[in-house]
N, C-alpha and C. Protein backbone atom coordinates (compact mmCIF):
# COMPACT_ATOMS: atom_id res chain seq x y z
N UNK A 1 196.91 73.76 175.54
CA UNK A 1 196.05 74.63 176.28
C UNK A 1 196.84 75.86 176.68
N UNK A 2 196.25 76.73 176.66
CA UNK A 2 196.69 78.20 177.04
C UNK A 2 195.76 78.83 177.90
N UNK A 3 196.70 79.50 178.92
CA UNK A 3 195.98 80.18 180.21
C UNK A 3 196.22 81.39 180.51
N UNK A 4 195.52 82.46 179.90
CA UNK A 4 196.03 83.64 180.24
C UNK A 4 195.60 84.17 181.77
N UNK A 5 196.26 85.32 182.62
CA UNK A 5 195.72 85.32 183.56
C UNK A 5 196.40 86.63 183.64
N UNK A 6 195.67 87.45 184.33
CA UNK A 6 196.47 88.89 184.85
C UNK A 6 197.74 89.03 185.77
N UNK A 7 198.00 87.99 186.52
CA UNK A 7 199.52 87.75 187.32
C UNK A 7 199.77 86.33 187.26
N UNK A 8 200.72 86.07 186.39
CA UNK A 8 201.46 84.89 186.40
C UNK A 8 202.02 84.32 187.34
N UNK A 9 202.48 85.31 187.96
CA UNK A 9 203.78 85.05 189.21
C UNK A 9 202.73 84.09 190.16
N UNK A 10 201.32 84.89 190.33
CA UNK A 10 200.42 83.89 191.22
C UNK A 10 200.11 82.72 190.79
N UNK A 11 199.66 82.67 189.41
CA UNK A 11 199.24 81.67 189.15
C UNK A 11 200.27 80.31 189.37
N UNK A 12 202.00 80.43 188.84
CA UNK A 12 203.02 79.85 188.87
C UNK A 12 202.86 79.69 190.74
N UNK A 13 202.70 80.40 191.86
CA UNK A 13 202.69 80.05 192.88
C UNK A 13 201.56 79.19 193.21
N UNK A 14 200.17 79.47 192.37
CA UNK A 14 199.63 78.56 193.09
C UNK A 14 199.68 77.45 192.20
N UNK A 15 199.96 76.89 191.56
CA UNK A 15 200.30 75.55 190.64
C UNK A 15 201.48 74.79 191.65
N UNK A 16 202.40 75.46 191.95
CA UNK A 16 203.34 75.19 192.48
C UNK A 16 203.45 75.19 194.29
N UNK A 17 202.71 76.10 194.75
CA UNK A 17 202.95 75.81 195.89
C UNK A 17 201.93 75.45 196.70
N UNK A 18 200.48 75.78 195.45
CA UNK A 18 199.10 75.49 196.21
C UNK A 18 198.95 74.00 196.78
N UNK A 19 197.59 73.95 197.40
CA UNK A 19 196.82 73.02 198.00
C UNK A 19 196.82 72.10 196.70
N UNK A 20 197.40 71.00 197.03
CA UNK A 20 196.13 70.27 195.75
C UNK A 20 194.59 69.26 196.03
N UNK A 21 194.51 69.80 197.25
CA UNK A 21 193.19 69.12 197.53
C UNK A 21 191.96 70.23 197.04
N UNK A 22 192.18 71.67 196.51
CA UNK A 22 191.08 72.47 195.83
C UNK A 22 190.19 72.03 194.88
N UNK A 23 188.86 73.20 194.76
CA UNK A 23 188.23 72.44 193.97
C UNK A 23 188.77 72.33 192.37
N UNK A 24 189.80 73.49 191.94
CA UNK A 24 190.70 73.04 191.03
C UNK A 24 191.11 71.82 190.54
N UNK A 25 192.20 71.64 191.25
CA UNK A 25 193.09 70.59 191.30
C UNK A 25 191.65 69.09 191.23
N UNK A 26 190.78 68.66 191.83
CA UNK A 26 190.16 67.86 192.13
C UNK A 26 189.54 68.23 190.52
N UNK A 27 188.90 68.85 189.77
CA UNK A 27 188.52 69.21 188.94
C UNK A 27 189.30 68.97 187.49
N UNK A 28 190.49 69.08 188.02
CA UNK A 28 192.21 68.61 186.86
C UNK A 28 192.28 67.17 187.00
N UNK A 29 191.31 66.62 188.23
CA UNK A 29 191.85 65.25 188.60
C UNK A 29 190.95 64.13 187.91
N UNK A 30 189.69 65.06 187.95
CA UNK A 30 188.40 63.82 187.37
C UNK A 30 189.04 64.21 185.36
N UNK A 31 189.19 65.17 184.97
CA UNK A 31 189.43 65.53 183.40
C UNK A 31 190.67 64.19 183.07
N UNK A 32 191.70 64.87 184.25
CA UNK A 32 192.74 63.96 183.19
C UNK A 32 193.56 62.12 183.86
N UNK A 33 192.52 62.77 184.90
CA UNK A 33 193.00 60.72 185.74
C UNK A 33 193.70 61.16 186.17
N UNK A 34 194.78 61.91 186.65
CA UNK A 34 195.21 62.31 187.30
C UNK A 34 195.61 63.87 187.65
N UNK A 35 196.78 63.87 188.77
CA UNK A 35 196.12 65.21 189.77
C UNK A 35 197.89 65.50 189.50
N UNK A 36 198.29 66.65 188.14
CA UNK A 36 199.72 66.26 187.97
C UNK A 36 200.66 67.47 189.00
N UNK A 37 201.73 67.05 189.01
CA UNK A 37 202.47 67.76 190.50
C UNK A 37 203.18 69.39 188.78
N UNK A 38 203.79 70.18 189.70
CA UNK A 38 204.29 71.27 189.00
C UNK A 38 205.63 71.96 189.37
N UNK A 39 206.28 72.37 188.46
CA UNK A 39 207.87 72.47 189.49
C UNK A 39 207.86 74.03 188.60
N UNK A 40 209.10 74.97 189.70
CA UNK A 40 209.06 76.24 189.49
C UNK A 40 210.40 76.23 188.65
N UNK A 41 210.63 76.80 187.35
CA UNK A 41 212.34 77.08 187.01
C UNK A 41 211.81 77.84 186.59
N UNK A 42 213.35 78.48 187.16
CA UNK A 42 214.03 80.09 186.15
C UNK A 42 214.21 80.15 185.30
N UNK A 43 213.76 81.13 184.23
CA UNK A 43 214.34 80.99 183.13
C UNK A 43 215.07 81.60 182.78
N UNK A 44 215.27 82.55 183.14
CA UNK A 44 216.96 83.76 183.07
C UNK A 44 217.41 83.81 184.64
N UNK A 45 219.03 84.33 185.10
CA UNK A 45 218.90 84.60 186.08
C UNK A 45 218.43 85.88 186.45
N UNK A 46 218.28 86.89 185.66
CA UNK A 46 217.75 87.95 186.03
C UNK A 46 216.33 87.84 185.62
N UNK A 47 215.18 87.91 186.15
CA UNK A 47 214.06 88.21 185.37
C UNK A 47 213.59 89.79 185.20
N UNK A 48 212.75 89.76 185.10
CA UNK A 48 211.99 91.28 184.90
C UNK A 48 211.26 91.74 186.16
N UNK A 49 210.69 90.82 186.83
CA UNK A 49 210.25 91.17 188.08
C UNK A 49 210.95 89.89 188.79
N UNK A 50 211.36 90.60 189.93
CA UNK A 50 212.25 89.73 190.67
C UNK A 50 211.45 88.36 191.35
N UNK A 51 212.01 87.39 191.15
CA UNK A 51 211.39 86.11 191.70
C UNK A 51 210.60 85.45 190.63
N UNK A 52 209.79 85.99 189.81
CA UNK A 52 209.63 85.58 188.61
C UNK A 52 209.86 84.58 188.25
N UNK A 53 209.54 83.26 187.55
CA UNK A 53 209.82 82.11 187.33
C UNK A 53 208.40 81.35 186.37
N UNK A 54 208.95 80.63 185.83
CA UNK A 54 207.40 79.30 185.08
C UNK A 54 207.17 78.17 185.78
N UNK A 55 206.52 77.93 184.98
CA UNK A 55 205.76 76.63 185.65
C UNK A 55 205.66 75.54 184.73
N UNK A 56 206.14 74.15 185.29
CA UNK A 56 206.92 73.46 184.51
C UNK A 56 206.20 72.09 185.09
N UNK A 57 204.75 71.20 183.88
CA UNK A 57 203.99 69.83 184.84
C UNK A 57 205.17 68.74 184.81
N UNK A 58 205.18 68.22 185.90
CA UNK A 58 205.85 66.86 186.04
C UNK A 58 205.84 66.19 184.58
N UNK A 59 205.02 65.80 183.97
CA UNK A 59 205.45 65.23 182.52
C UNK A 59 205.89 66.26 181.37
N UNK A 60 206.15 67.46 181.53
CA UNK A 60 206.89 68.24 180.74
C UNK A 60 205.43 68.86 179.41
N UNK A 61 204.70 68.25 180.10
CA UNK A 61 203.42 68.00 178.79
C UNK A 61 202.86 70.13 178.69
N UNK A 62 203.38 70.66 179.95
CA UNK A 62 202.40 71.49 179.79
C UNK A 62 203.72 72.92 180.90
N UNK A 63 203.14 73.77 179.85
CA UNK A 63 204.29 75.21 180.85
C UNK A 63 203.07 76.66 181.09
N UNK A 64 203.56 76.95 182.55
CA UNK A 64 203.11 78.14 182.52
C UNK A 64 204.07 79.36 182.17
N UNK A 65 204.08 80.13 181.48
CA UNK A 65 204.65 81.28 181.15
C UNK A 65 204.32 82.37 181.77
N UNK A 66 205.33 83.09 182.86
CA UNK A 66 204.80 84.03 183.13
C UNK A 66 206.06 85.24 182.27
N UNK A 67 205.13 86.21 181.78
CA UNK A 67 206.00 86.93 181.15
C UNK A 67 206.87 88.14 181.84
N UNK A 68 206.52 88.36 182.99
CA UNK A 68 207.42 88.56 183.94
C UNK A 68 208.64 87.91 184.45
N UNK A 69 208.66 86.75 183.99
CA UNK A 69 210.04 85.87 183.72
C UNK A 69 211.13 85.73 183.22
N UNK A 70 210.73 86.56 182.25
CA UNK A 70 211.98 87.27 180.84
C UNK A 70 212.91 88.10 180.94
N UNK A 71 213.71 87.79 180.70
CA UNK A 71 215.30 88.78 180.98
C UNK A 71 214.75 90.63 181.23
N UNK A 72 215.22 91.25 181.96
CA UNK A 72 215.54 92.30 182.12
C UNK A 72 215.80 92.89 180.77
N UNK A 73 215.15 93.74 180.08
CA UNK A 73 216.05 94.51 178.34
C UNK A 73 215.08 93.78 177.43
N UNK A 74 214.29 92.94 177.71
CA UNK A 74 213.89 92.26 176.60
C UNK A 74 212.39 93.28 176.08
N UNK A 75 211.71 92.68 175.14
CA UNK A 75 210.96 93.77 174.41
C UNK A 75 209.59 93.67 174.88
N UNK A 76 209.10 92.64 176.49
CA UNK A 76 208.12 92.93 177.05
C UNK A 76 208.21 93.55 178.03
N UNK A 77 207.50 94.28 178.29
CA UNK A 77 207.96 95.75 178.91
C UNK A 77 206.25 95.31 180.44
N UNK A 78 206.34 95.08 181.59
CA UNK A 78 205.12 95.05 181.94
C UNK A 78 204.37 96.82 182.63
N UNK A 79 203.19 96.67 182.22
CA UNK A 79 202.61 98.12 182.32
C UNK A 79 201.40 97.76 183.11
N UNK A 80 200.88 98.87 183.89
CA UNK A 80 199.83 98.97 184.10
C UNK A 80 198.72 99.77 183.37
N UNK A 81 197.40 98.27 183.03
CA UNK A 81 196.59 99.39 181.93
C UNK A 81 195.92 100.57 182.86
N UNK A 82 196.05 101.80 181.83
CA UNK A 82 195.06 103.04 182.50
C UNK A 82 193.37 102.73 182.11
N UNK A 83 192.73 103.36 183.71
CA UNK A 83 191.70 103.26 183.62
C UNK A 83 190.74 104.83 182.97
């Protein structure tokens, strides 16, 4: 499964630091029998936006990528689209 989302950094916070009594999480809970926990690692020590980090399920089964996570120099560059 793949989850795109316009800020990772949130999404990785709320996986990680959210409620899990939401209607989310309760919603993740009836699909897969259970309600799985989520841990934050770094993946460089420098990222691209500071604090930056993925999201990593307790059974390893599943990662959030935020691409703001990626070394400093690397060839994703984050932009804001013009309106």
């Amino acid at each position: 499964m793949v989850e795109v989302v316009s800020s990772g950094g949130d999404r990785v916070r709320d996986l990680v630091d959210g409620r899990h009594t939401d209607s989310q999480a309760r919603a993740a809970a009836q699909m897969w029998g259970v309600l799985w926990n989520w841990d934050r690692v770094p993946l460089v020590d420098r990222p691209a936006q500071p604090g930056a980090a993925i999201a990593v399920r307790e059974d390893s089964g599943a990662v959030l990528l935020d691409l703001e996570a990626t070394p400093v120099g690397s060839d994703y560059v984050a932009t804001t689209p013009v309106r």
